[in-house]
C-alpha atoms as a PDB file:
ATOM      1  CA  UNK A   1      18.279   5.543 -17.561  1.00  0.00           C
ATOM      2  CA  UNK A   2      15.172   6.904 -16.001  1.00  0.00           C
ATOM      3  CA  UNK A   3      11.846   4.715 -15.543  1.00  0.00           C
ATOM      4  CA  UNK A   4       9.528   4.606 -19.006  1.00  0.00           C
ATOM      5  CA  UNK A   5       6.465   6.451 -18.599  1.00  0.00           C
ATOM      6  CA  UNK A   6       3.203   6.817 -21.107  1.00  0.00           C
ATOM      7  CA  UNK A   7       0.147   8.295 -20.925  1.00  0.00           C
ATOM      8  CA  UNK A   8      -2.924   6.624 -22.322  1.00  0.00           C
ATOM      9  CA  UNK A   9      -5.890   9.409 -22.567  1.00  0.00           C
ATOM     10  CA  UNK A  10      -9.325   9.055 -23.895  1.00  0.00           C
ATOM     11  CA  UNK A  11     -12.678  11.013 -23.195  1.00  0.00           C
ATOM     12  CA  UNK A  12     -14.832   9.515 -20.361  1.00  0.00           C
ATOM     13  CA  UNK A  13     -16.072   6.172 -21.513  1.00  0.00           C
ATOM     14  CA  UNK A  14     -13.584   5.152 -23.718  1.00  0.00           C
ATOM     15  CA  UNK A  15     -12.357   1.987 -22.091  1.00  0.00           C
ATOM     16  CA  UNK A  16      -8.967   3.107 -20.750  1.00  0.00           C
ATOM     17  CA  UNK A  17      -8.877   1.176 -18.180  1.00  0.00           C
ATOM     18  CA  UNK A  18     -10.288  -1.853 -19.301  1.00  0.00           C
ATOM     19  CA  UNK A  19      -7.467  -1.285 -21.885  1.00  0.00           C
ATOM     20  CA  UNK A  20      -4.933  -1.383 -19.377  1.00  0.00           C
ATOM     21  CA  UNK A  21      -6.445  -4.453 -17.288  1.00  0.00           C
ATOM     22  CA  UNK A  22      -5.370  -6.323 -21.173  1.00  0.00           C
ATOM     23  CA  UNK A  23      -2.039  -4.468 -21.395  1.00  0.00           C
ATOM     24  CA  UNK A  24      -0.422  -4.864 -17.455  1.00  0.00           C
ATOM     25  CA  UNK A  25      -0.392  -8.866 -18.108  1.00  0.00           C
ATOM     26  CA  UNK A  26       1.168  -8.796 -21.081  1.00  0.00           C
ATOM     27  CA  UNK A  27       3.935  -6.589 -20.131  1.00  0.00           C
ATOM     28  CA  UNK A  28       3.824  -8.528 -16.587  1.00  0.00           C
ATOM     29  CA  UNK A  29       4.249 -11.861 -18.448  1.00  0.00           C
ATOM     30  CA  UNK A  30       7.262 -10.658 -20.425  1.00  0.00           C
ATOM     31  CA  UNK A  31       9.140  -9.676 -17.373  1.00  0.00           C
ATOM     32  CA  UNK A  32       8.790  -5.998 -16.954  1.00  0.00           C
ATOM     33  CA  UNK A  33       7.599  -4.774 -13.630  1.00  0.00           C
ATOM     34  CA  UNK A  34       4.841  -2.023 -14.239  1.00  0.00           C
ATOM     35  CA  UNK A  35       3.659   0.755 -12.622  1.00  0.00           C
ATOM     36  CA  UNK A  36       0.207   2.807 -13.250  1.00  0.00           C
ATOM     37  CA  UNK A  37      -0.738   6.064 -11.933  1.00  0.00           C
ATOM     38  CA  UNK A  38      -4.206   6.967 -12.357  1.00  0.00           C
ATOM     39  CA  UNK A  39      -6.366  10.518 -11.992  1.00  0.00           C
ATOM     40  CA  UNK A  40      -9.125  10.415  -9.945  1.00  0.00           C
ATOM     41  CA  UNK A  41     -11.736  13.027  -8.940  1.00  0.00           C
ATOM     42  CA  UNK A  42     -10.136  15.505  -6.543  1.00  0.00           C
ATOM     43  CA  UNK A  43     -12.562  14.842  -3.629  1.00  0.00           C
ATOM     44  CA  UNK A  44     -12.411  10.143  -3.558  1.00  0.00           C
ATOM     45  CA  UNK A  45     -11.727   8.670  -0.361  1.00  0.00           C
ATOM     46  CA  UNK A  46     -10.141   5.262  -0.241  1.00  0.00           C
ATOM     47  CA  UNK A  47     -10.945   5.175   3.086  1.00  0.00           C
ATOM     48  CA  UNK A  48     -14.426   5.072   5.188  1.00  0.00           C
ATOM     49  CA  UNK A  49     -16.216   7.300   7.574  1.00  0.00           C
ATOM     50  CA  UNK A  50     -16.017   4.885  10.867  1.00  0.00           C
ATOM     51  CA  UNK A  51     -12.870   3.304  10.321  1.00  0.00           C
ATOM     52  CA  UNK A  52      -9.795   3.875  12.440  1.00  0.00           C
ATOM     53  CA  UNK A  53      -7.248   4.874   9.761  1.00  0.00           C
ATOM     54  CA  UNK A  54     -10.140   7.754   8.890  1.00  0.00           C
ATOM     55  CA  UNK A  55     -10.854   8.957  12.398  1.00  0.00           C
ATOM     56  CA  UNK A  56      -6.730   9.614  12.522  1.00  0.00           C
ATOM     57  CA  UNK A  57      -7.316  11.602   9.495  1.00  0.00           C
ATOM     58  CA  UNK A  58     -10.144  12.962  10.737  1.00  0.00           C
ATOM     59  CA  UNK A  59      -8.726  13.897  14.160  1.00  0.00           C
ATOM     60  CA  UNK A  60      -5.733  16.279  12.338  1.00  0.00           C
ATOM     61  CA  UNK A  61      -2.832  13.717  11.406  1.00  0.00           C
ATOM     62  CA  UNK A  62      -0.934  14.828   7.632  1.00  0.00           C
ATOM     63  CA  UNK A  63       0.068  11.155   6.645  1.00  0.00           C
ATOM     64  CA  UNK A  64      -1.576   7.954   7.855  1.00  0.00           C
ATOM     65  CA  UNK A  65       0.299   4.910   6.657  1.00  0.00           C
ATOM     66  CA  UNK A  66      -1.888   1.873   6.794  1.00  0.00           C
ATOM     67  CA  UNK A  67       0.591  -1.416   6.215  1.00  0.00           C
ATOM     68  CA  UNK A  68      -0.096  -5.171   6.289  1.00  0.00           C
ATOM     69  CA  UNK A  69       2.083  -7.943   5.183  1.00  0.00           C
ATOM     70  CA  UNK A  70       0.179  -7.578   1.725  1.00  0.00           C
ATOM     71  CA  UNK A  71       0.042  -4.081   1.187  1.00  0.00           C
ATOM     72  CA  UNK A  72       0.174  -0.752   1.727  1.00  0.00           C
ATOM     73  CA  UNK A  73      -1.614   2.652   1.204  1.00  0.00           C
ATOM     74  CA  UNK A  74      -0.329   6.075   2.044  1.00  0.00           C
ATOM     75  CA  UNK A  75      -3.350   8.902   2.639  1.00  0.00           C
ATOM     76  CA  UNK A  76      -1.681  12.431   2.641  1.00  0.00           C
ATOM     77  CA  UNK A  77      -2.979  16.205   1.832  1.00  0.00           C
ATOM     78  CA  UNK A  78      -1.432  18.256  -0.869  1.00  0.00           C
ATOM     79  CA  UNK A  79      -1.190  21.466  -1.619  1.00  0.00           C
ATOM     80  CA  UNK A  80      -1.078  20.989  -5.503  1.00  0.00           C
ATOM     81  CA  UNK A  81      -1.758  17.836  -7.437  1.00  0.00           C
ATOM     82  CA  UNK A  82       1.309  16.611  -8.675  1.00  0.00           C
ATOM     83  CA  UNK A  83       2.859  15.845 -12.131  1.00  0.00           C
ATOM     84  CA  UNK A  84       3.184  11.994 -12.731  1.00  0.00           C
ATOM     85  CA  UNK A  85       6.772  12.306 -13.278  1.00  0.00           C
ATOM     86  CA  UNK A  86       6.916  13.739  -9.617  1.00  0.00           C
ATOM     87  CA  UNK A  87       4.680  11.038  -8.625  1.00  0.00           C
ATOM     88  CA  UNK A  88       6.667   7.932 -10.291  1.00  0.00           C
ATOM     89  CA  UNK A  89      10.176   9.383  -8.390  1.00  0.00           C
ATOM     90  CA  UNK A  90       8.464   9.441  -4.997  1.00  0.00           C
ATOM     91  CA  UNK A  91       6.817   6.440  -5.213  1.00  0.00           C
ATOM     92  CA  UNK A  92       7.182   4.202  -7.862  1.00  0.00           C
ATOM     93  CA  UNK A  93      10.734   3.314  -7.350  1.00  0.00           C
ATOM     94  CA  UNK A  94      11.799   0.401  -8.743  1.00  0.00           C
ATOM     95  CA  UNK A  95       9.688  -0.482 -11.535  1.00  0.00           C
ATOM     96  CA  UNK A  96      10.193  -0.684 -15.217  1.00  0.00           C
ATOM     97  CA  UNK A  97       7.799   1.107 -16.892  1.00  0.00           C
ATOM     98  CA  UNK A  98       4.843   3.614 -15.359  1.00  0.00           C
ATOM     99  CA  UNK A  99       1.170   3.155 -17.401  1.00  0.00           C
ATOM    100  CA  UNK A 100      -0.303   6.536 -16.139  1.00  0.00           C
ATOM    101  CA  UNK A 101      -4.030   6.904 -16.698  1.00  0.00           C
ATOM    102  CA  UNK A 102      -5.161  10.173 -17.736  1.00  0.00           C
ATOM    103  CA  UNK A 103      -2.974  13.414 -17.646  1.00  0.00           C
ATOM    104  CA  UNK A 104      -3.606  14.472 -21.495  1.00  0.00           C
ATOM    105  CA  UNK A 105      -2.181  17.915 -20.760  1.00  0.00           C
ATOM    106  CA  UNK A 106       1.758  16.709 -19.495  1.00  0.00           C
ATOM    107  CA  UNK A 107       4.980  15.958 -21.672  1.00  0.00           C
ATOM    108  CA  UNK A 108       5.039  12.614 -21.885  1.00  0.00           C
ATOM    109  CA  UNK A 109       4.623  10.325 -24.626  1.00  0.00           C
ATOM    110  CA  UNK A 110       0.718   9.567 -25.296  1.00  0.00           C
ATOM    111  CA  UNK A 111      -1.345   6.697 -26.688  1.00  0.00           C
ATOM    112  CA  UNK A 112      -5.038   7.621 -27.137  1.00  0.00           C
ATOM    113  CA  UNK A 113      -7.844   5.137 -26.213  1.00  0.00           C
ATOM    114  CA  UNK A 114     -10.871   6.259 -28.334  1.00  0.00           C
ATOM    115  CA  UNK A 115     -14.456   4.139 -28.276  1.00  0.00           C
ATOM    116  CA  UNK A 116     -16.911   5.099 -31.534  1.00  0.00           C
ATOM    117  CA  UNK A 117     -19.711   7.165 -30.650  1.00  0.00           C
ATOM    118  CA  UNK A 118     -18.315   9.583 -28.207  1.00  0.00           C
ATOM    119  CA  UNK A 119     -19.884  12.519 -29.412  1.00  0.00           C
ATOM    120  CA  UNK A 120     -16.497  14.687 -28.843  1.00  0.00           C
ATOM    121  CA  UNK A 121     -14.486  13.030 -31.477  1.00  0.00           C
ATOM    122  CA  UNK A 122     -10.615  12.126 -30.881  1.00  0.00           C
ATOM    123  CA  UNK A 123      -8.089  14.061 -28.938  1.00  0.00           C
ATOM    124  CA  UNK A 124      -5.686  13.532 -31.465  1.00  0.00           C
ATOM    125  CA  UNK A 125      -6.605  16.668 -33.457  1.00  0.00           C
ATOM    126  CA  UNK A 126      -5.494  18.475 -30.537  1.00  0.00           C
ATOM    127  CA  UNK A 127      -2.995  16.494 -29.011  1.00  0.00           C
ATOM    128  CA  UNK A 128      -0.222  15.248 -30.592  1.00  0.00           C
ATOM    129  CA  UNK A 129       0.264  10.645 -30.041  1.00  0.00           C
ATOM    130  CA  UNK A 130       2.294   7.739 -30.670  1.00  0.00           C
ATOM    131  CA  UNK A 131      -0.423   5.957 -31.009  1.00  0.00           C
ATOM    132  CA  UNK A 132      -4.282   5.288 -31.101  1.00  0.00           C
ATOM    133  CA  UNK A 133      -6.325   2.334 -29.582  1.00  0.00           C
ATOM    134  CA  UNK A 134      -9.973   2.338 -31.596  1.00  0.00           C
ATOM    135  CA  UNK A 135     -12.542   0.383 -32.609  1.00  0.00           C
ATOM    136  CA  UNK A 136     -13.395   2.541 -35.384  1.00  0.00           C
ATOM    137  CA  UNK A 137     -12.628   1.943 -38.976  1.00  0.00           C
ATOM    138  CA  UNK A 138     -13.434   4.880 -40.140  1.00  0.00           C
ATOM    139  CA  UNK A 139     -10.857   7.241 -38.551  1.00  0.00           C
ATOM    140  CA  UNK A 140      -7.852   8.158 -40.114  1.00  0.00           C
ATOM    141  CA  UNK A 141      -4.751   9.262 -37.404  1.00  0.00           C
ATOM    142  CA  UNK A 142      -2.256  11.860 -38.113  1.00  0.00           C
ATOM    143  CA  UNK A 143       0.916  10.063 -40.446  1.00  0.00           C
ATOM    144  CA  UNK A 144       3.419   8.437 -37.844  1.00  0.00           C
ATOM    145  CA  UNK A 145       0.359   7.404 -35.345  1.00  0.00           C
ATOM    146  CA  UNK A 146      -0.148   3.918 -35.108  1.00  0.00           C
ATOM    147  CA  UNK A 147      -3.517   2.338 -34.892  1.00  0.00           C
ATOM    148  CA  UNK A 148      -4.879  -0.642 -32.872  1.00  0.00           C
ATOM    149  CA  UNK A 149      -7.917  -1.990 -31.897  1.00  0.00           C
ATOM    150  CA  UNK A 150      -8.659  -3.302 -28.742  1.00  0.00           C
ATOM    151  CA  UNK A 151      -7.801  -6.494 -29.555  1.00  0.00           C
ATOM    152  CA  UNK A 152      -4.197  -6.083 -30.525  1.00  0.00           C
ATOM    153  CA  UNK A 153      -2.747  -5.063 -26.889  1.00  0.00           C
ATOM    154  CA  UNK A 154       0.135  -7.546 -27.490  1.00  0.00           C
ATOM    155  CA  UNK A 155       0.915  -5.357 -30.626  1.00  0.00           C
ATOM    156  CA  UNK A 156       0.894  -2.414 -28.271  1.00  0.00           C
ATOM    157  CA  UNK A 157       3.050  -4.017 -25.314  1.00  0.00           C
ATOM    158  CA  UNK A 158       5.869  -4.530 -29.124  1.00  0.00           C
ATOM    159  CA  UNK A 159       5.142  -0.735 -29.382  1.00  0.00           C
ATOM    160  CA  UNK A 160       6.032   0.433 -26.031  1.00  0.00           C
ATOM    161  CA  UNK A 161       9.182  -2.250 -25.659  1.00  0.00           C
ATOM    162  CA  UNK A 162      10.621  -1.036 -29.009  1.00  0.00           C
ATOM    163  CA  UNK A 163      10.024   2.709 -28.031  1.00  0.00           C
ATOM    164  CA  UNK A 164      10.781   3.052 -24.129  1.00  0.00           C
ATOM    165  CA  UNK A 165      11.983  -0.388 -22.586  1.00  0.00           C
ATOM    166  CA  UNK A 166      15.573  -2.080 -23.155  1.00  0.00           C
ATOM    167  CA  UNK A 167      16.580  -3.870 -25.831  1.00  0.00           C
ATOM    168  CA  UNK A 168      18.591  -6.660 -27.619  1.00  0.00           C
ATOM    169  CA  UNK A 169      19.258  -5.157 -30.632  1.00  0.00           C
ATOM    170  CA  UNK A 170      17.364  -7.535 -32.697  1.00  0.00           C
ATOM    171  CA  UNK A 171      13.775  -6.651 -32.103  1.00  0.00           C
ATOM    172  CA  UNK A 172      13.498  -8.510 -28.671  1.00  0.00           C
ATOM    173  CA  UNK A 173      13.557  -7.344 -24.829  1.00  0.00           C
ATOM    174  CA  UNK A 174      16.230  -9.518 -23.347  1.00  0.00           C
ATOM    175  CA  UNK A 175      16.850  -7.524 -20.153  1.00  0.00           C
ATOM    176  CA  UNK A 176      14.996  -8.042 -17.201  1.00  0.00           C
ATOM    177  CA  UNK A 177      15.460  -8.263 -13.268  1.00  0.00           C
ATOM    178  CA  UNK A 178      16.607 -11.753 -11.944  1.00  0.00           C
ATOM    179  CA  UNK A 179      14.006 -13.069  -9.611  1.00  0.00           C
ATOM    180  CA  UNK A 180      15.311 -13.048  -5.805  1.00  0.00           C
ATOM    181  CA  UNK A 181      12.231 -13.814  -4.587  1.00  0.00           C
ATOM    182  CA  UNK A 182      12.574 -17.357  -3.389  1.00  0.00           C
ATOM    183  CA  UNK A 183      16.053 -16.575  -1.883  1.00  0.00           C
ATOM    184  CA  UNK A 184      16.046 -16.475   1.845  1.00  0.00           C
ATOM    185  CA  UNK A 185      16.900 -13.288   3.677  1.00  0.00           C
ATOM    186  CA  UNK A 186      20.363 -13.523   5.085  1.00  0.00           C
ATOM    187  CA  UNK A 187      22.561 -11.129   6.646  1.00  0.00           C
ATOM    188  CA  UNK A 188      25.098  -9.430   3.466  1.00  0.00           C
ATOM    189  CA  UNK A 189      27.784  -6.641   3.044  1.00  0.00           C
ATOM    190  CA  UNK A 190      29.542  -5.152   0.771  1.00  0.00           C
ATOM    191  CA  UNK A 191      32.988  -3.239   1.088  1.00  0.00           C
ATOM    192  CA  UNK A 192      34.307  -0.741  -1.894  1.00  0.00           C
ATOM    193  CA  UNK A 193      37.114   1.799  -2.290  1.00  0.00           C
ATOM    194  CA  UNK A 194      37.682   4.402  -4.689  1.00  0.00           C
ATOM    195  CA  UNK A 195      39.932   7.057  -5.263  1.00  0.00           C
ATOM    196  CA  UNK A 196      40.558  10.642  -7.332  1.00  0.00           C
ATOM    197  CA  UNK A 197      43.943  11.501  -8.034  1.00  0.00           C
ATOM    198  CA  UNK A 198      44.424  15.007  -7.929  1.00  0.00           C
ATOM    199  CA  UNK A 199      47.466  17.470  -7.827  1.00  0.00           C
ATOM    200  CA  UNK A 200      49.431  18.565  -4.614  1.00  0.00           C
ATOM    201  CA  UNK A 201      48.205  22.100  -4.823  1.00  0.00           C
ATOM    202  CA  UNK A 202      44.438  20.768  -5.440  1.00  0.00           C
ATOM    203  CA  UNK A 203      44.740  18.422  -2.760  1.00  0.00           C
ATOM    204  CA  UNK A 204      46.392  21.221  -0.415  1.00  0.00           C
ATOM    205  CA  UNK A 205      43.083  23.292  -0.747  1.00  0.00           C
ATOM    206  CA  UNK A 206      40.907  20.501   0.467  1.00  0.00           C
ATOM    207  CA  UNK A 207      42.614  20.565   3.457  1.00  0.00           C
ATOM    208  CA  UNK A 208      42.871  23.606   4.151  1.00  0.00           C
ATOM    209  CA  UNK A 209      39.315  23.953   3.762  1.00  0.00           C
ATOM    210  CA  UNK A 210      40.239  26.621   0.725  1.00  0.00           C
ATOM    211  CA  UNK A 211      37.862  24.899  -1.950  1.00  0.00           C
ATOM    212  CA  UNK A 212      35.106  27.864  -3.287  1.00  0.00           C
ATOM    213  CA  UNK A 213      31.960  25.086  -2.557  1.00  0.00           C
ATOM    214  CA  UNK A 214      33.243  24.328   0.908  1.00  0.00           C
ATOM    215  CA  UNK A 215      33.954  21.516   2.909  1.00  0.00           C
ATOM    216  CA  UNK A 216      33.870  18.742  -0.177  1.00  0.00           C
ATOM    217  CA  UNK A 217      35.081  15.897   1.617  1.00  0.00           C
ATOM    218  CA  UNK A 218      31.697  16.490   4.232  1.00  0.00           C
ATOM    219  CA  UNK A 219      29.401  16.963   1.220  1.00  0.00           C
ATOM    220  CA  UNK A 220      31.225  13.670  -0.217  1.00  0.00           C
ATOM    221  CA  UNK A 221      30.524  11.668   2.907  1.00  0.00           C
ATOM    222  CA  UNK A 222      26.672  12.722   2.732  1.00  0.00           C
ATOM    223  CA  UNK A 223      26.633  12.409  -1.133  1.00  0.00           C
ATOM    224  CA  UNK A 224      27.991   8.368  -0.425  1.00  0.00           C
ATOM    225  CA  UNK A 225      24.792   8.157   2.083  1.00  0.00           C
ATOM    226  CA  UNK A 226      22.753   8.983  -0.697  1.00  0.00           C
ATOM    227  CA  UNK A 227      24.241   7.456  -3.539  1.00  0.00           C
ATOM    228  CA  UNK A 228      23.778   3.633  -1.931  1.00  0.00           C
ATOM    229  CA  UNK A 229      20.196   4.698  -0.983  1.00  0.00           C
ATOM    230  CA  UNK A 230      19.491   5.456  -4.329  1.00  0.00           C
ATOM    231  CA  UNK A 231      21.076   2.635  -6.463  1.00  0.00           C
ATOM    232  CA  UNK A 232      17.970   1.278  -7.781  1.00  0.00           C
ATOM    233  CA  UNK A 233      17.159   4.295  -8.821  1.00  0.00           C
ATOM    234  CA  UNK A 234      20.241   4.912 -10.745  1.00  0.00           C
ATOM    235  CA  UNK A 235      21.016   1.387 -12.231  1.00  0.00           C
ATOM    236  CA  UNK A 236      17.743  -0.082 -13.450  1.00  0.00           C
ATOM    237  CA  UNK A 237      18.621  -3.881 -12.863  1.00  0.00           C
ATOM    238  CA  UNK A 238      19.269  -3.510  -9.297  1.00  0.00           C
ATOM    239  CA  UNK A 239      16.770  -4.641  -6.904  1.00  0.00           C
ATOM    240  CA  UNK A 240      15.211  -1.890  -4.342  1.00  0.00           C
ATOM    241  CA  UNK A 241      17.267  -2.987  -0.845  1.00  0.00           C
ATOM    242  CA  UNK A 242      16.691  -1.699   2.329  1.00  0.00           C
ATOM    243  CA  UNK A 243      20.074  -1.368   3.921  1.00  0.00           C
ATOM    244  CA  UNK A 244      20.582  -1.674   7.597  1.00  0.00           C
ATOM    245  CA  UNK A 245      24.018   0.650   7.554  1.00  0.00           C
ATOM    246  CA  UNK A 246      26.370   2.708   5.618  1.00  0.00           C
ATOM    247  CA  UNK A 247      30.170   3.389   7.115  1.00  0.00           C
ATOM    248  CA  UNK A 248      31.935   5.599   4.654  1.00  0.00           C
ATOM    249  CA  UNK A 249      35.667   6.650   5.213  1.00  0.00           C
ATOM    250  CA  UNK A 250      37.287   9.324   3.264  1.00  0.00           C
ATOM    251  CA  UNK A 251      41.350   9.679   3.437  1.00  0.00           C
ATOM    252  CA  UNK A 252      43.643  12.259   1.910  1.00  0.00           C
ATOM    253  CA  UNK A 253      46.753  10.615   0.496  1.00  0.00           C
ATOM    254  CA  UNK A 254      50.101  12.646  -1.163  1.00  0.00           C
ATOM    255  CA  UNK A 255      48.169  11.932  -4.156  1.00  0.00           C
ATOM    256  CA  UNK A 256      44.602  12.111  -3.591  1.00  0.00           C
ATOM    257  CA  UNK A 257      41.376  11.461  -1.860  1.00  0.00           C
ATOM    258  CA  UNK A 258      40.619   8.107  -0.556  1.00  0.00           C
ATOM    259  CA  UNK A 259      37.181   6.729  -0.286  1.00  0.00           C
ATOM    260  CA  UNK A 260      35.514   3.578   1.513  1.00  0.00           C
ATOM    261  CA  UNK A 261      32.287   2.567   1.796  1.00  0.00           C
ATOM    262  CA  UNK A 262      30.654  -0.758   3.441  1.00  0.00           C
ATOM    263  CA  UNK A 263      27.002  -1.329   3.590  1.00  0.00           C
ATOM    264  CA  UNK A 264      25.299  -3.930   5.313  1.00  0.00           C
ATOM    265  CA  UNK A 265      21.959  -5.713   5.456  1.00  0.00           C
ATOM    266  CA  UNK A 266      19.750  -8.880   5.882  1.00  0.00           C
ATOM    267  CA  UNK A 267      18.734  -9.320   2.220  1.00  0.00           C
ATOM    268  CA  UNK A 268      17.798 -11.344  -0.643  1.00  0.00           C
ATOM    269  CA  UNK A 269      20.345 -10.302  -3.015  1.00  0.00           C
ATOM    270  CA  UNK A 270      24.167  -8.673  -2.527  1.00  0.00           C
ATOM    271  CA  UNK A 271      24.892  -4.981  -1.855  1.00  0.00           C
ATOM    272  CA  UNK A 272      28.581  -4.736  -4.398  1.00  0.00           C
ATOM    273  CA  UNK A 273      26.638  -2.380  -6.199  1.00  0.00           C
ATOM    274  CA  UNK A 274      25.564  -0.136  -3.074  1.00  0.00           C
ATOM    275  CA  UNK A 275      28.600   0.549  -1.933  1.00  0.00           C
ATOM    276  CA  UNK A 276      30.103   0.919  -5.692  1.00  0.00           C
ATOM    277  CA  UNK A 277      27.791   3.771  -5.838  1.00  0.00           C
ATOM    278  CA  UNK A 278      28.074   5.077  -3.034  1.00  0.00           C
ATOM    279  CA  UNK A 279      32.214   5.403  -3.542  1.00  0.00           C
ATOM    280  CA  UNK A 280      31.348   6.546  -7.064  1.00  0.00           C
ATOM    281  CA  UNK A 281      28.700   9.009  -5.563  1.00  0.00           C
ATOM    282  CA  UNK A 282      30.907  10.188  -3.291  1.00  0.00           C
ATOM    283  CA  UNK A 283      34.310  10.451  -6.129  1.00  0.00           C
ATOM    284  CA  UNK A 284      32.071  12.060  -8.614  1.00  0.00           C
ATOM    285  CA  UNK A 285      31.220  14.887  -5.811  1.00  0.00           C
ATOM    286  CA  UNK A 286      34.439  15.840  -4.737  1.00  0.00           C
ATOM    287  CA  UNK A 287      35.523  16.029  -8.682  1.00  0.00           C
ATOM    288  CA  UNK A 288      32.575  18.615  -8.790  1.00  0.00           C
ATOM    289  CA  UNK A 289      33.641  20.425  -5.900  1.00  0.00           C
ATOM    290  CA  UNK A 290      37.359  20.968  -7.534  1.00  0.00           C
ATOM    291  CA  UNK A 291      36.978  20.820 -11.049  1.00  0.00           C
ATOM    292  CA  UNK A 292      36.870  24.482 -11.092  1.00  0.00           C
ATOM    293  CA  UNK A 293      40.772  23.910  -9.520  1.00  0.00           C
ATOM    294  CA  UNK A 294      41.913  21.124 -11.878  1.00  0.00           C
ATOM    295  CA  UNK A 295      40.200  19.007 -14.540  1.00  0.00           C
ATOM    296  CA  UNK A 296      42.363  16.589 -15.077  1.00  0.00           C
ATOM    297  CA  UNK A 297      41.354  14.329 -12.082  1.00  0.00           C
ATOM    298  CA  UNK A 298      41.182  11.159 -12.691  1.00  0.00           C
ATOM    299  CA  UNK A 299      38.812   8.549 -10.672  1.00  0.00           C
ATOM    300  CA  UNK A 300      38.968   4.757  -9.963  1.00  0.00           C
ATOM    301  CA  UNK A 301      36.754   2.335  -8.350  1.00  0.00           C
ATOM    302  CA  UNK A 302      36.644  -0.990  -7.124  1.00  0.00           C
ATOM    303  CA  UNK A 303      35.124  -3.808  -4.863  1.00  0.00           C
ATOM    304  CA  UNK A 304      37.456  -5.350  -1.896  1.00  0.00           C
ATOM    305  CA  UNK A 305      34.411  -7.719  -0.895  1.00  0.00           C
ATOM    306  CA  UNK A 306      31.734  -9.350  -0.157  1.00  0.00           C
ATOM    307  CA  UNK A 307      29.952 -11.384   2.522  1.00  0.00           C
ATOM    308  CA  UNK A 308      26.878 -13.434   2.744  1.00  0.00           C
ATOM    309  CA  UNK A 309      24.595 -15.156   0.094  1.00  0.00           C
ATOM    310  CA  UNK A 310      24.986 -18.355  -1.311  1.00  0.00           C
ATOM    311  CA  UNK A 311      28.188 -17.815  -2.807  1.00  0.00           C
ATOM    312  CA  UNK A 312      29.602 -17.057   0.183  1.00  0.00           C
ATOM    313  CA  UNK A 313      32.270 -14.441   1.147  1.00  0.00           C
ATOM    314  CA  UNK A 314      34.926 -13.217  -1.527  1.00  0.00           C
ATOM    315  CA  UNK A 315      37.627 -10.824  -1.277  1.00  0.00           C
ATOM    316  CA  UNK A 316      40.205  -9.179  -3.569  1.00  0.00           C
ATOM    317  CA  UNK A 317      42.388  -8.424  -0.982  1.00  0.00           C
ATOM    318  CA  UNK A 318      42.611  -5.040   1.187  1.00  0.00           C
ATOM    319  CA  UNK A 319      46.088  -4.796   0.843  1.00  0.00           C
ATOM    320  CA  UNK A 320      46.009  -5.006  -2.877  1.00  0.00           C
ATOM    321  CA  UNK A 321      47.293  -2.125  -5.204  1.00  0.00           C
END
């Protein structure tokens, strides 16, 4: 499941930011970690003539980082501005759902914020919403658009939970990330092992180096790389980890492809699901690299062990079948 996104639009002066200064604790409070991307003129600084960070820019450098042990900010050129679903992948990992400010003309789903006495009138007669944020009376939405006023943002967070953000089946949000927060850093790893079964003759072009898309078992070592990299991405409980290593080994057997992967890390929470992906990751490429040889493949994965945390280590056993 990808990260929610919605677009709130409004002409100038219609409040929606101040709308979204009501909203972000709401949806903060109920345990959803949010996002917001916001369009801005193309010529604002966020930095200042005289300080270092703009005399780097200044003197020809294409990214300055500036980092504290607050925050961060990241000043870069660009050819093109880009979309916000471009913008939520390459930076907004991690979070549940993106509020992006502006952007009336993209795909994604759109709640207007409209103030009385804007002399342009709604964009809902050209734009088609989920929903509309007034404090007119008087104006009567398309059939299916909801209406709010400003008041009722807590009506809006129930709007955007039941429409983009997990749910119980019963009308509540019950999933959320478990805090990790006050854990201590500690050093953790994870071993996992996988394995596609595959036919003699499929398995004889593998190593042989006969398969049409080329060397799958070096793809599938790569592909494992960027599988546990990108687990946060992929499974939207995990926690964003940075991971210190990644060992993957990959086997042929009489009956298959063999794949292990251990990841490491000092961290607040466990890495099992790293290095599940990253065997999974790596399984799920090699099946794509053959399937075009044999369909029937058939995949399993599972976790040996685990060290570190407060549960301490825990094994299944490497010898186990």
């Amino acid at each position: 499941m990808g990260t929610a996104m919605v677009a709130f639009i409004g002409r100038k002066g219609s409040g929606k930011t101040t709308f979204l200064t009501t909203l972000i604790p709401i949806l903060v409070e109920r345990g959803h970690r949010v996002g917001v991307v916001k369009r801005v003129p193309p010529h604002f600084e966020i930095d200042r003539e005289g300080k270092d960070s703009f005399r780097l820019k200044e003197a020809g450098a294409s990214v300055v980082f500036l980092s504290s042990a607050r925050k961060v900010a990241l000043i870069k050129d660009i050819p093109a501005e880009p979309r916000p679903e471009e913008i939520a992948v390459e930076y907004l990992r991690g979070v549940d759902i993106v509020l992006v400010e502006g952007f009336k003309e993209s795909a994604l789903p759109k709640i207007e914020v409209y103030r009385e006495g804007l002399g342009e009138g709604p964009l809902f007669h050209e734009l088609e919403v989920i929903a509309l944020v007034t404090d007119s009376s008087d104006l009567d939405p398309p059939p299916g658009v909801e209406r709010f006023s400003f008041a009722e943002a807590d009506k809006v967070a129930d709007l955007i939970e039941g429409k983009f953000l997990p749910s119980d089946g019963k009308g509540g949000v019950k999933v959320k990330m478990v805090d990790v927060g006050e854990k201590p850093e500690t050093g953790r790893s994870a071993l996992a092992e996988g394995k596609i079964k595959m036919s003699p003759a499929t398995l004889k072009k593998i190593i042989a180096g006969e398969v049409e898309k080329g060397d799958v078992l070096a793809v599938a070592k790569v592909a494992a790389i960027l599988g546990a990299k990108k687990t946060a991405e992929l499974i939207p409980l995990c926690h964003p980890l940075r991971i210190d290593a990644i060992e993957i080994e990959i086997d042929h057997e009489p009956d298959g492809v063999r794949v292990r992967a251990r990841v490491s890390s000092r961290e607040r929470t466990g890495l099992e699901m790293e290095a599940l992906v990253a065997v999974s990751t790596a399984l799920l490429t090699i099946y794509d690299g053959c399937k075009g040889l044999e369909r029937g493949m058939e995949i399993e994965v599972r976790l040996l062990e685990k060290r570190g945390g407060r549960s301490g280590a825990w094994s299944r056993g490497l010898n186990e079948e």
